[in-house]
PDB file of N, CA and C in Angstrom:
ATOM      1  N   UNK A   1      59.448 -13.291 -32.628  1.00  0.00           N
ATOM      2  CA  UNK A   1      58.117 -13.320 -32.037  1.00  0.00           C
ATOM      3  C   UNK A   1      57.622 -14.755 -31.856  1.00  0.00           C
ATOM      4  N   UNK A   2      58.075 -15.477 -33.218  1.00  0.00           N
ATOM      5  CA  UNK A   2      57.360 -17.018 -32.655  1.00  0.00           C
ATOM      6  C   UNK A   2      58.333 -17.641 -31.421  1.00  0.00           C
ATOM      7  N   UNK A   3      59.331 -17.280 -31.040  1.00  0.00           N
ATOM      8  CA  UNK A   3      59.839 -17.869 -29.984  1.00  0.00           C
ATOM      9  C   UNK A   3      59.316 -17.408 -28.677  1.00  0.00           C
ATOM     10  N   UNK A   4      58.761 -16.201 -28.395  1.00  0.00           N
ATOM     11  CA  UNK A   4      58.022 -15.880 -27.372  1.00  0.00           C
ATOM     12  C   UNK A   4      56.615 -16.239 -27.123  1.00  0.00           C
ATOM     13  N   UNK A   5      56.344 -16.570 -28.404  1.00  0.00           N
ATOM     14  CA  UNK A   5      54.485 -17.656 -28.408  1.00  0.00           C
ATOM     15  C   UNK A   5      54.858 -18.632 -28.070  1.00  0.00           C
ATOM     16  N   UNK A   6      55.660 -19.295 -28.326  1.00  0.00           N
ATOM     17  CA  UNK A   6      56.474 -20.824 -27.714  1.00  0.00           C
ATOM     18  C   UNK A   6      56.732 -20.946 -26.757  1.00  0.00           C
ATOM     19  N   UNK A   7      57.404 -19.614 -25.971  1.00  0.00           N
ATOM     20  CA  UNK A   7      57.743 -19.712 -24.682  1.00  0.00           C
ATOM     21  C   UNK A   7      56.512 -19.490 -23.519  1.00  0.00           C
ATOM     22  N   UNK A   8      55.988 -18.814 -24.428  1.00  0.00           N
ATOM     23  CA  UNK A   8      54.139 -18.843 -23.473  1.00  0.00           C
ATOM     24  C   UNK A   8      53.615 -20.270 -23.435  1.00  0.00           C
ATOM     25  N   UNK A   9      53.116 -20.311 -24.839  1.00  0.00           N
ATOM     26  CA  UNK A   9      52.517 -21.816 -24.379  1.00  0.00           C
ATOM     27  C   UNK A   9      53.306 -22.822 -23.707  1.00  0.00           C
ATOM     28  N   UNK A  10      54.322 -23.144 -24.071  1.00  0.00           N
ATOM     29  CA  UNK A  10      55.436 -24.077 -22.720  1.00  0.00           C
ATOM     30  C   UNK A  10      55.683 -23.382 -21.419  1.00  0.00           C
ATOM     31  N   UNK A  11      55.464 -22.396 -21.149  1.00  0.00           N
ATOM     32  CA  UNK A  11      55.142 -21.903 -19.643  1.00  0.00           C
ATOM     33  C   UNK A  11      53.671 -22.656 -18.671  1.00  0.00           C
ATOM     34  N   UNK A  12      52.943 -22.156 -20.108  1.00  0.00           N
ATOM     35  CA  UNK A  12      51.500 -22.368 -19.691  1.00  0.00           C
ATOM     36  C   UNK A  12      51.333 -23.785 -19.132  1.00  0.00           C
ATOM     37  N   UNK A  13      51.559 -24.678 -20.328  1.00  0.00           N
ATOM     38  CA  UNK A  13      51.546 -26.355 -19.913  1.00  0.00           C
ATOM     39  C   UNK A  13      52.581 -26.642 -18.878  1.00  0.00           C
ATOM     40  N   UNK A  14      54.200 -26.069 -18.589  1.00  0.00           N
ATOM     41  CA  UNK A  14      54.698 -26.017 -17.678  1.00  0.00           C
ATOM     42  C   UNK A  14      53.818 -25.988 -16.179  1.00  0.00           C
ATOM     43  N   UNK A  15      53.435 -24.530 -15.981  1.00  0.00           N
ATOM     44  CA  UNK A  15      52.611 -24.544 -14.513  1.00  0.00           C
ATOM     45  C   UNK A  15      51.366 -25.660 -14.255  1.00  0.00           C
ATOM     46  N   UNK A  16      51.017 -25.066 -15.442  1.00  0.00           N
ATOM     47  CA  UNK A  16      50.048 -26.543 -15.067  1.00  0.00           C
ATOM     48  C   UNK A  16      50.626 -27.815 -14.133  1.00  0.00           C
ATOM     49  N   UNK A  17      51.883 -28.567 -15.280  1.00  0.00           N
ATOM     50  CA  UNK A  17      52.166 -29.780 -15.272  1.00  0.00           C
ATOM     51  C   UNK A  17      52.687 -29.438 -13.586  1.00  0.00           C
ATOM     52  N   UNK A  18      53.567 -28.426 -13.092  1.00  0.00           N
ATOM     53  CA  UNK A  18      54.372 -28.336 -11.900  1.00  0.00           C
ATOM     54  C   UNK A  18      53.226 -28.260 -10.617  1.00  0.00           C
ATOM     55  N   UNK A  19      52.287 -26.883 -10.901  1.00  0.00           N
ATOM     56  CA  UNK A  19      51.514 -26.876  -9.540  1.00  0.00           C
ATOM     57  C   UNK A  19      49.530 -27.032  -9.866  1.00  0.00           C
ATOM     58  N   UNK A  20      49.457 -27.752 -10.749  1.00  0.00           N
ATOM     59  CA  UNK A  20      48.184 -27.779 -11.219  1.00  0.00           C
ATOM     60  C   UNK A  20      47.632 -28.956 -10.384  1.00  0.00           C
ATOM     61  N   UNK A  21      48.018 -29.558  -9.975  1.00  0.00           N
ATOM     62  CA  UNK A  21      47.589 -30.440  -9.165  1.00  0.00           C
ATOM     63  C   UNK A  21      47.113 -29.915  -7.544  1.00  0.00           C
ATOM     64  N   UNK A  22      47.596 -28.854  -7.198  1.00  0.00           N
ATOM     65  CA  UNK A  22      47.432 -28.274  -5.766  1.00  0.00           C
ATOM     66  C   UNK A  22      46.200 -28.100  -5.695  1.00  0.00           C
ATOM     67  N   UNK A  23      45.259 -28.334  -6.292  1.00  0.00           N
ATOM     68  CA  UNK A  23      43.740 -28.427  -6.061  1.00  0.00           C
ATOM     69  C   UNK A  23      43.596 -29.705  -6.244  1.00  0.00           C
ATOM     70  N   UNK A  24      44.351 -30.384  -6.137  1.00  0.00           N
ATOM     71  CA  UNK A  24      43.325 -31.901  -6.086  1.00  0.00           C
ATOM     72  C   UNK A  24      44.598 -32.599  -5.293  1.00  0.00           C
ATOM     73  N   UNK A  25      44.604 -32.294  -4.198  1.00  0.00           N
ATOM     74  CA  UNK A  25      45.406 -32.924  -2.701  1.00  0.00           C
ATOM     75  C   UNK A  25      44.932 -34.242  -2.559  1.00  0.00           C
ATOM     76  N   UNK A  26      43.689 -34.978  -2.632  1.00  0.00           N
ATOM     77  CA  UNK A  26      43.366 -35.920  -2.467  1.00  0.00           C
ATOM     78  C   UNK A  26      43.314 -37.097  -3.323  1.00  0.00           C
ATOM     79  N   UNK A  27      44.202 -36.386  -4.671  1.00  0.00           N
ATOM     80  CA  UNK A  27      44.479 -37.594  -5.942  1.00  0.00           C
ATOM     81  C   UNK A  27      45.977 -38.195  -5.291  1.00  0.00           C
ATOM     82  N   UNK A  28      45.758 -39.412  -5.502  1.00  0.00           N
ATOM     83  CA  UNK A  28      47.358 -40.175  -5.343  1.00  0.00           C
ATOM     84  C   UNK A  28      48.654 -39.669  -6.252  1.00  0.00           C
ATOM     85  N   UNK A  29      49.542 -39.638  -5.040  1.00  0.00           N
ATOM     86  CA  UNK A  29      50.966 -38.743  -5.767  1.00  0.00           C
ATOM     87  C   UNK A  29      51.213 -39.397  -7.101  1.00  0.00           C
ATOM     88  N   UNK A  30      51.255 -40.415  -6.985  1.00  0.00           N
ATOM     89  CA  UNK A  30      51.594 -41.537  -8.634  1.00  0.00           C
ATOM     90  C   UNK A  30      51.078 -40.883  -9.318  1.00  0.00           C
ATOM     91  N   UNK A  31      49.568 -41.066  -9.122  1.00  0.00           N
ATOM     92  CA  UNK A  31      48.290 -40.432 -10.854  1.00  0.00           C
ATOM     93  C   UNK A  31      48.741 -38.725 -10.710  1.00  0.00           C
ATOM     94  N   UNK A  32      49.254 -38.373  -9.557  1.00  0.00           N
ATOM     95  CA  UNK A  32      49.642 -36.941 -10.139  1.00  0.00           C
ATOM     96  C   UNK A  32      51.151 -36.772 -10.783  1.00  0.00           C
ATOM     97  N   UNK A  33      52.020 -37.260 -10.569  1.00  0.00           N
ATOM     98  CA  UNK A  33      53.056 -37.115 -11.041  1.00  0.00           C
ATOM     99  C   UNK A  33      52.714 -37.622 -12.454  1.00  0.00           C
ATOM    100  N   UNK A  34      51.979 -38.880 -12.992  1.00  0.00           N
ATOM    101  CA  UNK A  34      51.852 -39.264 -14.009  1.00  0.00           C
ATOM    102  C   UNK A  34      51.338 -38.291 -15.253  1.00  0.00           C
ATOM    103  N   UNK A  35      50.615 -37.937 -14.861  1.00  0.00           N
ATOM    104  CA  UNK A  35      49.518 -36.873 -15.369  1.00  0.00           C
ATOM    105  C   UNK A  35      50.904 -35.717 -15.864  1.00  0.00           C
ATOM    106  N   UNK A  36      51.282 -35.294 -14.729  1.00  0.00           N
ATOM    107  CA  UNK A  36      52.417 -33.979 -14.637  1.00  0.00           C
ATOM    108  C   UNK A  36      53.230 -34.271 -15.409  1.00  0.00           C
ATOM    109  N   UNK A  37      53.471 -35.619 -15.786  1.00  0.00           N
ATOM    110  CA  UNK A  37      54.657 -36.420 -16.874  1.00  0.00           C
ATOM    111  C   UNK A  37      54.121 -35.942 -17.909  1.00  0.00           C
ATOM    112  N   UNK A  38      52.737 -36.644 -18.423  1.00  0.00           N
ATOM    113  CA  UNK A  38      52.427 -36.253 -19.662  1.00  0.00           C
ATOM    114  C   UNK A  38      51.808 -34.595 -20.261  1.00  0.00           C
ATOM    115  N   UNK A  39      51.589 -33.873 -19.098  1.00  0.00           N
ATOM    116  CA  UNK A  39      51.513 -32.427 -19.608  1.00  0.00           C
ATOM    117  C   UNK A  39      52.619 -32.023 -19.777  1.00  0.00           C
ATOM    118  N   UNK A  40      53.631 -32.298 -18.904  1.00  0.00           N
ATOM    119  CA  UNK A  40      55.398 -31.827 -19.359  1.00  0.00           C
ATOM    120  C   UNK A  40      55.692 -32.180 -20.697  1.00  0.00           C
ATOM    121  N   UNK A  41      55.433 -33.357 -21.601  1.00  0.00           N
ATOM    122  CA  UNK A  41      55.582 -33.606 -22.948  1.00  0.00           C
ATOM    123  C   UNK A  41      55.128 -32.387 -23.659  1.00  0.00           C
ATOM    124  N   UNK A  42      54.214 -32.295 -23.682  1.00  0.00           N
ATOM    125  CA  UNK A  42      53.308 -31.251 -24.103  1.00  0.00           C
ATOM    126  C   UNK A  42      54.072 -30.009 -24.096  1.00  0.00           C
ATOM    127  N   UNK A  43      54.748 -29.521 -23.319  1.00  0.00           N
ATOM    128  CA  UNK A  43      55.946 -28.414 -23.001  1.00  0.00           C
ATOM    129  C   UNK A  43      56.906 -28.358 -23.145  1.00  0.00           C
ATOM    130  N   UNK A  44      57.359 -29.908 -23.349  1.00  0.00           N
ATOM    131  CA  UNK A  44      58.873 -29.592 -24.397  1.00  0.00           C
ATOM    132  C   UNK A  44      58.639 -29.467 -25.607  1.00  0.00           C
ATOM    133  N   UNK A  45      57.322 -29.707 -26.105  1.00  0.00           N
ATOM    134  CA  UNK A  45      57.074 -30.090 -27.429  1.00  0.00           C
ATOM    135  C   UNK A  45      57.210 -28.755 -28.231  1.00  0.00           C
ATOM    136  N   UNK A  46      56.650 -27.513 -27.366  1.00  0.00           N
ATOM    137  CA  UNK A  46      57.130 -25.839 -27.411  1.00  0.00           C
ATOM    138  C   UNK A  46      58.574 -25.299 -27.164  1.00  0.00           C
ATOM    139  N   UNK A  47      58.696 -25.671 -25.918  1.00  0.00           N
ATOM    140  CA  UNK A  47      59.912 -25.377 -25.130  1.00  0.00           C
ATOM    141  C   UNK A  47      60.821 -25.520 -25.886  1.00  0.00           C
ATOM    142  N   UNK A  48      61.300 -26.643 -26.577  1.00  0.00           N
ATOM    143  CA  UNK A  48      62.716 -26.974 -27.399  1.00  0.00           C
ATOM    144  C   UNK A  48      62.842 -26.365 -28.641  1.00  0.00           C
ATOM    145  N   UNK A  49      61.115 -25.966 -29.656  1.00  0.00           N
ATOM    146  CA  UNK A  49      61.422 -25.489 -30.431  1.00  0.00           C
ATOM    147  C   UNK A  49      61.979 -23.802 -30.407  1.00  0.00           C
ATOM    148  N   UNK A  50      61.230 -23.383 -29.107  1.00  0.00           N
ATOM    149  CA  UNK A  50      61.147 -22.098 -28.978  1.00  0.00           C
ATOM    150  C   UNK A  50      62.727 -21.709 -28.945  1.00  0.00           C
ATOM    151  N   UNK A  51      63.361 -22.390 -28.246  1.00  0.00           N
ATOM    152  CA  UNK A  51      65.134 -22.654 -28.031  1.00  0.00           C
ATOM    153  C   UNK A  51      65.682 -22.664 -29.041  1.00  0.00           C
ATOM    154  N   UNK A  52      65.285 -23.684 -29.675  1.00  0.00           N
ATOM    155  CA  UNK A  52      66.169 -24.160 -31.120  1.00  0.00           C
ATOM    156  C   UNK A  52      66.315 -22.475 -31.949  1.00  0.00           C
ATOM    157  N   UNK A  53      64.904 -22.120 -32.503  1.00  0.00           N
ATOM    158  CA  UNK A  53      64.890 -20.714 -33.132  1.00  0.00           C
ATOM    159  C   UNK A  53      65.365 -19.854 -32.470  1.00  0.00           C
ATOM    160  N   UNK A  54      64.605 -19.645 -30.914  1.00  0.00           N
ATOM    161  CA  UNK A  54      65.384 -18.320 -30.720  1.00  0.00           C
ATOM    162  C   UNK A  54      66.705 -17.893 -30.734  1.00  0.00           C
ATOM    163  N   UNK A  55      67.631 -19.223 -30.589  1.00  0.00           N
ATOM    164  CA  UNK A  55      69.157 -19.012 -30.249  1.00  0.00           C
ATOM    165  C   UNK A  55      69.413 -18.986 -31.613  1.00  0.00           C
ATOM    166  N   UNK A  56      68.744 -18.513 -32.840  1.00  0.00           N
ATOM    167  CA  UNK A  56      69.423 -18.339 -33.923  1.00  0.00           C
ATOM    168  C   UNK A  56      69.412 -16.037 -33.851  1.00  0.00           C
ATOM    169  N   UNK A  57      68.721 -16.307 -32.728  1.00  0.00           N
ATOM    170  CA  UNK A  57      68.537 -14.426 -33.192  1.00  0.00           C
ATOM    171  C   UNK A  57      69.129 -13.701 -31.201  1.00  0.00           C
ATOM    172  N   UNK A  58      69.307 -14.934 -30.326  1.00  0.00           N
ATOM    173  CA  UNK A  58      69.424 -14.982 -28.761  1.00  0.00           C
ATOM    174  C   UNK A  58      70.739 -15.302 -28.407  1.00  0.00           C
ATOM    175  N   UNK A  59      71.022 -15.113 -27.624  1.00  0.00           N
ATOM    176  CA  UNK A  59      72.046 -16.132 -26.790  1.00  0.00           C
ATOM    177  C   UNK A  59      71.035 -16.656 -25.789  1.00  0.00           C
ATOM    178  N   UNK A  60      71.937 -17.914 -25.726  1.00  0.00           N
ATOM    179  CA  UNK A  60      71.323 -18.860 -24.253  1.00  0.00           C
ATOM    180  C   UNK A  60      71.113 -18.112 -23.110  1.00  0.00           C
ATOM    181  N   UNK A  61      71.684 -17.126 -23.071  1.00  0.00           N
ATOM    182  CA  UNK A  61      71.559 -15.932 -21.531  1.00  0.00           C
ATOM    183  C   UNK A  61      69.940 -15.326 -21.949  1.00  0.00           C
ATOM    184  N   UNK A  62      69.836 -14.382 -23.021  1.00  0.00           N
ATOM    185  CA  UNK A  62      69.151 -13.899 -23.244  1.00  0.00           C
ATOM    186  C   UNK A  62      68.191 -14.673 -23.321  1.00  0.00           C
ATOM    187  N   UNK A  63      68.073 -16.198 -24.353  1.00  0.00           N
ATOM    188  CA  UNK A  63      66.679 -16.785 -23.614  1.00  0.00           C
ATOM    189  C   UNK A  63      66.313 -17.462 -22.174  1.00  0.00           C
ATOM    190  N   UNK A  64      67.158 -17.702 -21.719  1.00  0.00           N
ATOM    191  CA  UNK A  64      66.965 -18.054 -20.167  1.00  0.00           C
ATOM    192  C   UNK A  64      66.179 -17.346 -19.406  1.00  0.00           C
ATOM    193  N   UNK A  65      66.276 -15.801 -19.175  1.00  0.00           N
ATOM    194  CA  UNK A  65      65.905 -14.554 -18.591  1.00  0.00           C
ATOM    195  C   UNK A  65      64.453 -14.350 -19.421  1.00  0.00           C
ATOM    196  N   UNK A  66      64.320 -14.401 -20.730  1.00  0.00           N
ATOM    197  CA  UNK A  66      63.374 -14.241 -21.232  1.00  0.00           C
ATOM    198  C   UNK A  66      61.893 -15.462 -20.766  1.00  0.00           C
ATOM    199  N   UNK A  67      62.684 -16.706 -20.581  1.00  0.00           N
ATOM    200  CA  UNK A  67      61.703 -17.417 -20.563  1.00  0.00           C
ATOM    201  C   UNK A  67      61.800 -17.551 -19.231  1.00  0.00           C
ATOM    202  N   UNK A  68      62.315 -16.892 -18.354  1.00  0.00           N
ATOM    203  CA  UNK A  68      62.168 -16.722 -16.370  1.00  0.00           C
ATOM    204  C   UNK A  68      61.028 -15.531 -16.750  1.00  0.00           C
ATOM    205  N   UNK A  69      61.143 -14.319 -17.086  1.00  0.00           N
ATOM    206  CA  UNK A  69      59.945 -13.461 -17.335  1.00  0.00           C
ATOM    207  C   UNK A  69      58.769 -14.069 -17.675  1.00  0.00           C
ATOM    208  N   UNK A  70      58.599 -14.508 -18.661  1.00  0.00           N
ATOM    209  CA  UNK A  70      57.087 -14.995 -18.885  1.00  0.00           C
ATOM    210  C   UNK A  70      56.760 -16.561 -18.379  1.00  0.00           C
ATOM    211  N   UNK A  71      57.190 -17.026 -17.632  1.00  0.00           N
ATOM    212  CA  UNK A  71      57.677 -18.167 -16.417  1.00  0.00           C
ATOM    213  C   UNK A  71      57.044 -17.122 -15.381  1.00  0.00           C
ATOM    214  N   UNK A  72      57.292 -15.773 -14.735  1.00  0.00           N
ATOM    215  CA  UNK A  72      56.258 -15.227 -13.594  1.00  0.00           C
ATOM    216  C   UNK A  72      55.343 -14.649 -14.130  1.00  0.00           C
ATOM    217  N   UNK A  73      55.040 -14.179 -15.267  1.00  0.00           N
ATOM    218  CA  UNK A  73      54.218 -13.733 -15.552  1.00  0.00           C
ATOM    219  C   UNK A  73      52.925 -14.669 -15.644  1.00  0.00           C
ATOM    220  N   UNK A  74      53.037 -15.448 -16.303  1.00  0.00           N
ATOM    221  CA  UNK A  74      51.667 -17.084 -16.319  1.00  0.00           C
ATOM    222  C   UNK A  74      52.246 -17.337 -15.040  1.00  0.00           C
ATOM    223  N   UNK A  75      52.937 -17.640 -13.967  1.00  0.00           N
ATOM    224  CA  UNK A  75      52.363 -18.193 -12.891  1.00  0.00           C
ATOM    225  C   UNK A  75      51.519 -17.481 -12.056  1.00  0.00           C
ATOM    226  N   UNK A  76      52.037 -16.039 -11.948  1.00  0.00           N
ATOM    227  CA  UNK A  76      51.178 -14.799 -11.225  1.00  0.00           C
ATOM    228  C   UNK A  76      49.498 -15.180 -11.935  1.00  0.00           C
ATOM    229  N   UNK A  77      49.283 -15.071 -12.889  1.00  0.00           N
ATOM    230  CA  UNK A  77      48.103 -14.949 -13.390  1.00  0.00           C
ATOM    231  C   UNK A  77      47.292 -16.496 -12.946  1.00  0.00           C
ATOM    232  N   UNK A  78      48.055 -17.188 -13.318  1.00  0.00           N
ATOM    233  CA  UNK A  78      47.962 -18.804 -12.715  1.00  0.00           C
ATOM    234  C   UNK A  78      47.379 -19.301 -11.049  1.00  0.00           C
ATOM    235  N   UNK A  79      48.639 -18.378 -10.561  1.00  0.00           N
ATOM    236  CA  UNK A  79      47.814 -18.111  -9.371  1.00  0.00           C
ATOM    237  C   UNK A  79      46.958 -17.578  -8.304  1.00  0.00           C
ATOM    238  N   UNK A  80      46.611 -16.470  -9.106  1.00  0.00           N
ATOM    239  CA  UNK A  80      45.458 -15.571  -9.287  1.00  0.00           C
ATOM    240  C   UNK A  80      44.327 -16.296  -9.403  1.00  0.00           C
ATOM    241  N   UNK A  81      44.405 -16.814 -10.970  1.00  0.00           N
ATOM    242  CA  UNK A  81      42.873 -17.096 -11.619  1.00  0.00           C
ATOM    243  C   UNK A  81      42.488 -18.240 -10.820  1.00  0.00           C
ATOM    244  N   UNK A  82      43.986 -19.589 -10.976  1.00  0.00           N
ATOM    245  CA  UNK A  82      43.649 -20.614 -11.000  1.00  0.00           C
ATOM    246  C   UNK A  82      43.643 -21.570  -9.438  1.00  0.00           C
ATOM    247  N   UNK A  83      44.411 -20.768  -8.691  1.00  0.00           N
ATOM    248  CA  UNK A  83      44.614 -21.315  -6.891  1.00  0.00           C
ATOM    249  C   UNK A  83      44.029 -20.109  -6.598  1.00  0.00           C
ATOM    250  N   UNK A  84      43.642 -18.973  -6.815  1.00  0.00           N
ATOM    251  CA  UNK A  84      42.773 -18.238  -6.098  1.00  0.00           C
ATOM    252  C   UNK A  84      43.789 -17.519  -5.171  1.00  0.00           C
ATOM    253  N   UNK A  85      44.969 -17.823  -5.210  1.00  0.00           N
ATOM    254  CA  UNK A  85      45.954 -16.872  -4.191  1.00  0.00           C
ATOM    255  C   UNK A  85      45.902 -15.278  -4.321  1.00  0.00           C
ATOM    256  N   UNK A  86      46.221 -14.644  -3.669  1.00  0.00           N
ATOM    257  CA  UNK A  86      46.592 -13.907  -3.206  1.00  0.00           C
ATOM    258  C   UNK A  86      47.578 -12.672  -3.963  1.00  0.00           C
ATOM    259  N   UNK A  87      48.181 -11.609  -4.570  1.00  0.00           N
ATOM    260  CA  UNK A  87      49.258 -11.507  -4.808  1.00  0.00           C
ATOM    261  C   UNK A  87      49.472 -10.557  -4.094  1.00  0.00           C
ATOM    262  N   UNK A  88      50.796 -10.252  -3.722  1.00  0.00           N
ATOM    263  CA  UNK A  88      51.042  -9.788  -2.301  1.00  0.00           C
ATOM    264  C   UNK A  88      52.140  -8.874  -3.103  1.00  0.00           C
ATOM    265  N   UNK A  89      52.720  -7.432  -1.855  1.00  0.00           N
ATOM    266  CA  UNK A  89      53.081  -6.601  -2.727  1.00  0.00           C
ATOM    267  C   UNK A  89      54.863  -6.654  -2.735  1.00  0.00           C
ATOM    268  N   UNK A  90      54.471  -8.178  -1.522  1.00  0.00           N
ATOM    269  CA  UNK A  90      56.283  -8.130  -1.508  1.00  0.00           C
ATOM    270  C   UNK A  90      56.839  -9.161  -2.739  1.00  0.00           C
ATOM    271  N   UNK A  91      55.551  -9.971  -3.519  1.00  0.00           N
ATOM    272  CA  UNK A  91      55.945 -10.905  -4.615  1.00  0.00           C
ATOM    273  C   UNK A  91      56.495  -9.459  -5.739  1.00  0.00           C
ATOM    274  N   UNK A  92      55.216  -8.925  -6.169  1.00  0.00           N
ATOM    275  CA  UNK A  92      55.447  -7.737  -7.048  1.00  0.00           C
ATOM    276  C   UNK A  92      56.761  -7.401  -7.107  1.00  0.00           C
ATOM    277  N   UNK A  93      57.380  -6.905  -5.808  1.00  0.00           N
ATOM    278  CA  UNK A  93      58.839  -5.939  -6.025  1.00  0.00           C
ATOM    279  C   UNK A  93      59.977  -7.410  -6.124  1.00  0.00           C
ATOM    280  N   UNK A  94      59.850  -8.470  -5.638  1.00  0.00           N
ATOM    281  CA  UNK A  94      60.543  -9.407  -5.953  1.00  0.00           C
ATOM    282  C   UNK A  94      60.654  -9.771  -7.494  1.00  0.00           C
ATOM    283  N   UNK A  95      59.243  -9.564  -8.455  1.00  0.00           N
ATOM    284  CA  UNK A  95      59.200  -9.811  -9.815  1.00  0.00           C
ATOM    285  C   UNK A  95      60.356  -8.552 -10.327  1.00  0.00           C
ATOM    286  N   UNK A  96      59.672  -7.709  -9.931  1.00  0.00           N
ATOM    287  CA  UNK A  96      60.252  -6.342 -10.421  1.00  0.00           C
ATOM    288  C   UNK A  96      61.767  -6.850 -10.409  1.00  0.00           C
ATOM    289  N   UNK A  97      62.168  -6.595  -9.584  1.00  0.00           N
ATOM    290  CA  UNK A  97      64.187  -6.781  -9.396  1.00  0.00           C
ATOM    291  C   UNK A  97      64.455  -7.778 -10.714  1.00  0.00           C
ATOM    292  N   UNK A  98      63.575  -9.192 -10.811  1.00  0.00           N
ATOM    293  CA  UNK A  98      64.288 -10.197 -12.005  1.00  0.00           C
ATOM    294  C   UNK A  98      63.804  -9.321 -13.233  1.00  0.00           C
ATOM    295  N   UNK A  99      63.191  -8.258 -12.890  1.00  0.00           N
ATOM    296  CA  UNK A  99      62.839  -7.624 -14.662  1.00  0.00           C
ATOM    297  C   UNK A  99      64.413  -6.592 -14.748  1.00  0.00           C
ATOM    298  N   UNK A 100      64.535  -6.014 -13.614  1.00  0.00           N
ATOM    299  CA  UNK A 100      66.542  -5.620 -13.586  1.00  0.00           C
ATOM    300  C   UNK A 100      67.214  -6.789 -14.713  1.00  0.00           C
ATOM    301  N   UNK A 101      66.949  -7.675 -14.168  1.00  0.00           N
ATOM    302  CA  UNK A 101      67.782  -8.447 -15.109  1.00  0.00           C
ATOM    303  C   UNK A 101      67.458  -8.933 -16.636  1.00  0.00           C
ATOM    304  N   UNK A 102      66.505  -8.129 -16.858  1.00  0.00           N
ATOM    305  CA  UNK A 102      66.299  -8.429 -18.175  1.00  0.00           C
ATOM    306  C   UNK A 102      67.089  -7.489 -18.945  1.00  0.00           C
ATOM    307  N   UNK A 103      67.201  -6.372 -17.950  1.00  0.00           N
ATOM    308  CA  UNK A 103      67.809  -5.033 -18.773  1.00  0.00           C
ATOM    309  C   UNK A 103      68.994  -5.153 -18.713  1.00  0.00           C
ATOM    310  N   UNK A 104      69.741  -5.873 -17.649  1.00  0.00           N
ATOM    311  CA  UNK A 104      71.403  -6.387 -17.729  1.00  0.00           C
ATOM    312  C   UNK A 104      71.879  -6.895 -18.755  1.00  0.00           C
ATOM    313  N   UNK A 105      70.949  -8.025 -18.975  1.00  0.00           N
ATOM    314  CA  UNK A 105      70.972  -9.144 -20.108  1.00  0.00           C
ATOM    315  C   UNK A 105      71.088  -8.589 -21.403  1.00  0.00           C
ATOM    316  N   UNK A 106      69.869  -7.929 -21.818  1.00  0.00           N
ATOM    317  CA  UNK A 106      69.983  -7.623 -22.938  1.00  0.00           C
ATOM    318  C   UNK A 106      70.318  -6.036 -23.423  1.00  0.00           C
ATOM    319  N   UNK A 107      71.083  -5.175 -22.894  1.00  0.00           N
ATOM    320  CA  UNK A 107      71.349  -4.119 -23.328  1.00  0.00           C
ATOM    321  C   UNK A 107      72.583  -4.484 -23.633  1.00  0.00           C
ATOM    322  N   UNK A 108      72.871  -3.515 -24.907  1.00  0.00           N
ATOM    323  CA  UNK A 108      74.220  -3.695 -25.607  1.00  0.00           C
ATOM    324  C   UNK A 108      75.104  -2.871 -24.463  1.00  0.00           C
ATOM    325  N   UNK A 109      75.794  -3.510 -24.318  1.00  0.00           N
ATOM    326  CA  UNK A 109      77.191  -3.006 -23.659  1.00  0.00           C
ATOM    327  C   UNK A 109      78.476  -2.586 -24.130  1.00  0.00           C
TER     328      UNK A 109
END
């Protein structure tokens, strides 16, 4: 469980750091990339631990897929709340199919 709180909050500071800037078009690319530098710290600072532990109970497959799931899940909501977009019903069935692959991934075979 603490590796999936880890993988949230390093999602969270992730989107930020990647498309949080798309509301402020008129800041210089530098001060935005800069900025995007130092919220990315902030997300490995989760990100690596969440890795380190989970691959004691995961495989690297299984967290990859796991942290692509809640990777659309905070961006959907992200871009909902936070760009005000749209969600459209052909994103939905596109999410849907990578949740197929959660069930590939992790069912015992």
């Amino acid at each position: 469980m603490l590796t999936v709180v880890l993988l949230i909050l390093s999602n969270i500071f992730m989107t930020f750091a990647w498309y949080g800037h798309l509301k402020y078009k008129d800041t210089p690319l530098v001060k935005v990339i800069m900025i995007s530098w130092l919220i990315a710290f902030v997300e490995y600072c989760f990100q690596v631990p969440a890795n380190r532990i989970g691959h004691n109970f995961f495989s690297a497959a299984q967290l990859k897929i796991m942290q692509e799931v809640i990777t659309l899940v905070v961006f959907t909501v992200f871009s909902v709340l936070y760009l005000k977009e749209g969600l459209k019903w052909n994103y939905i069935v596109g999410f849907l199919m990578i949740l197929g692959a959660v069930f590939f991934v992790f069912k015992k075979w």
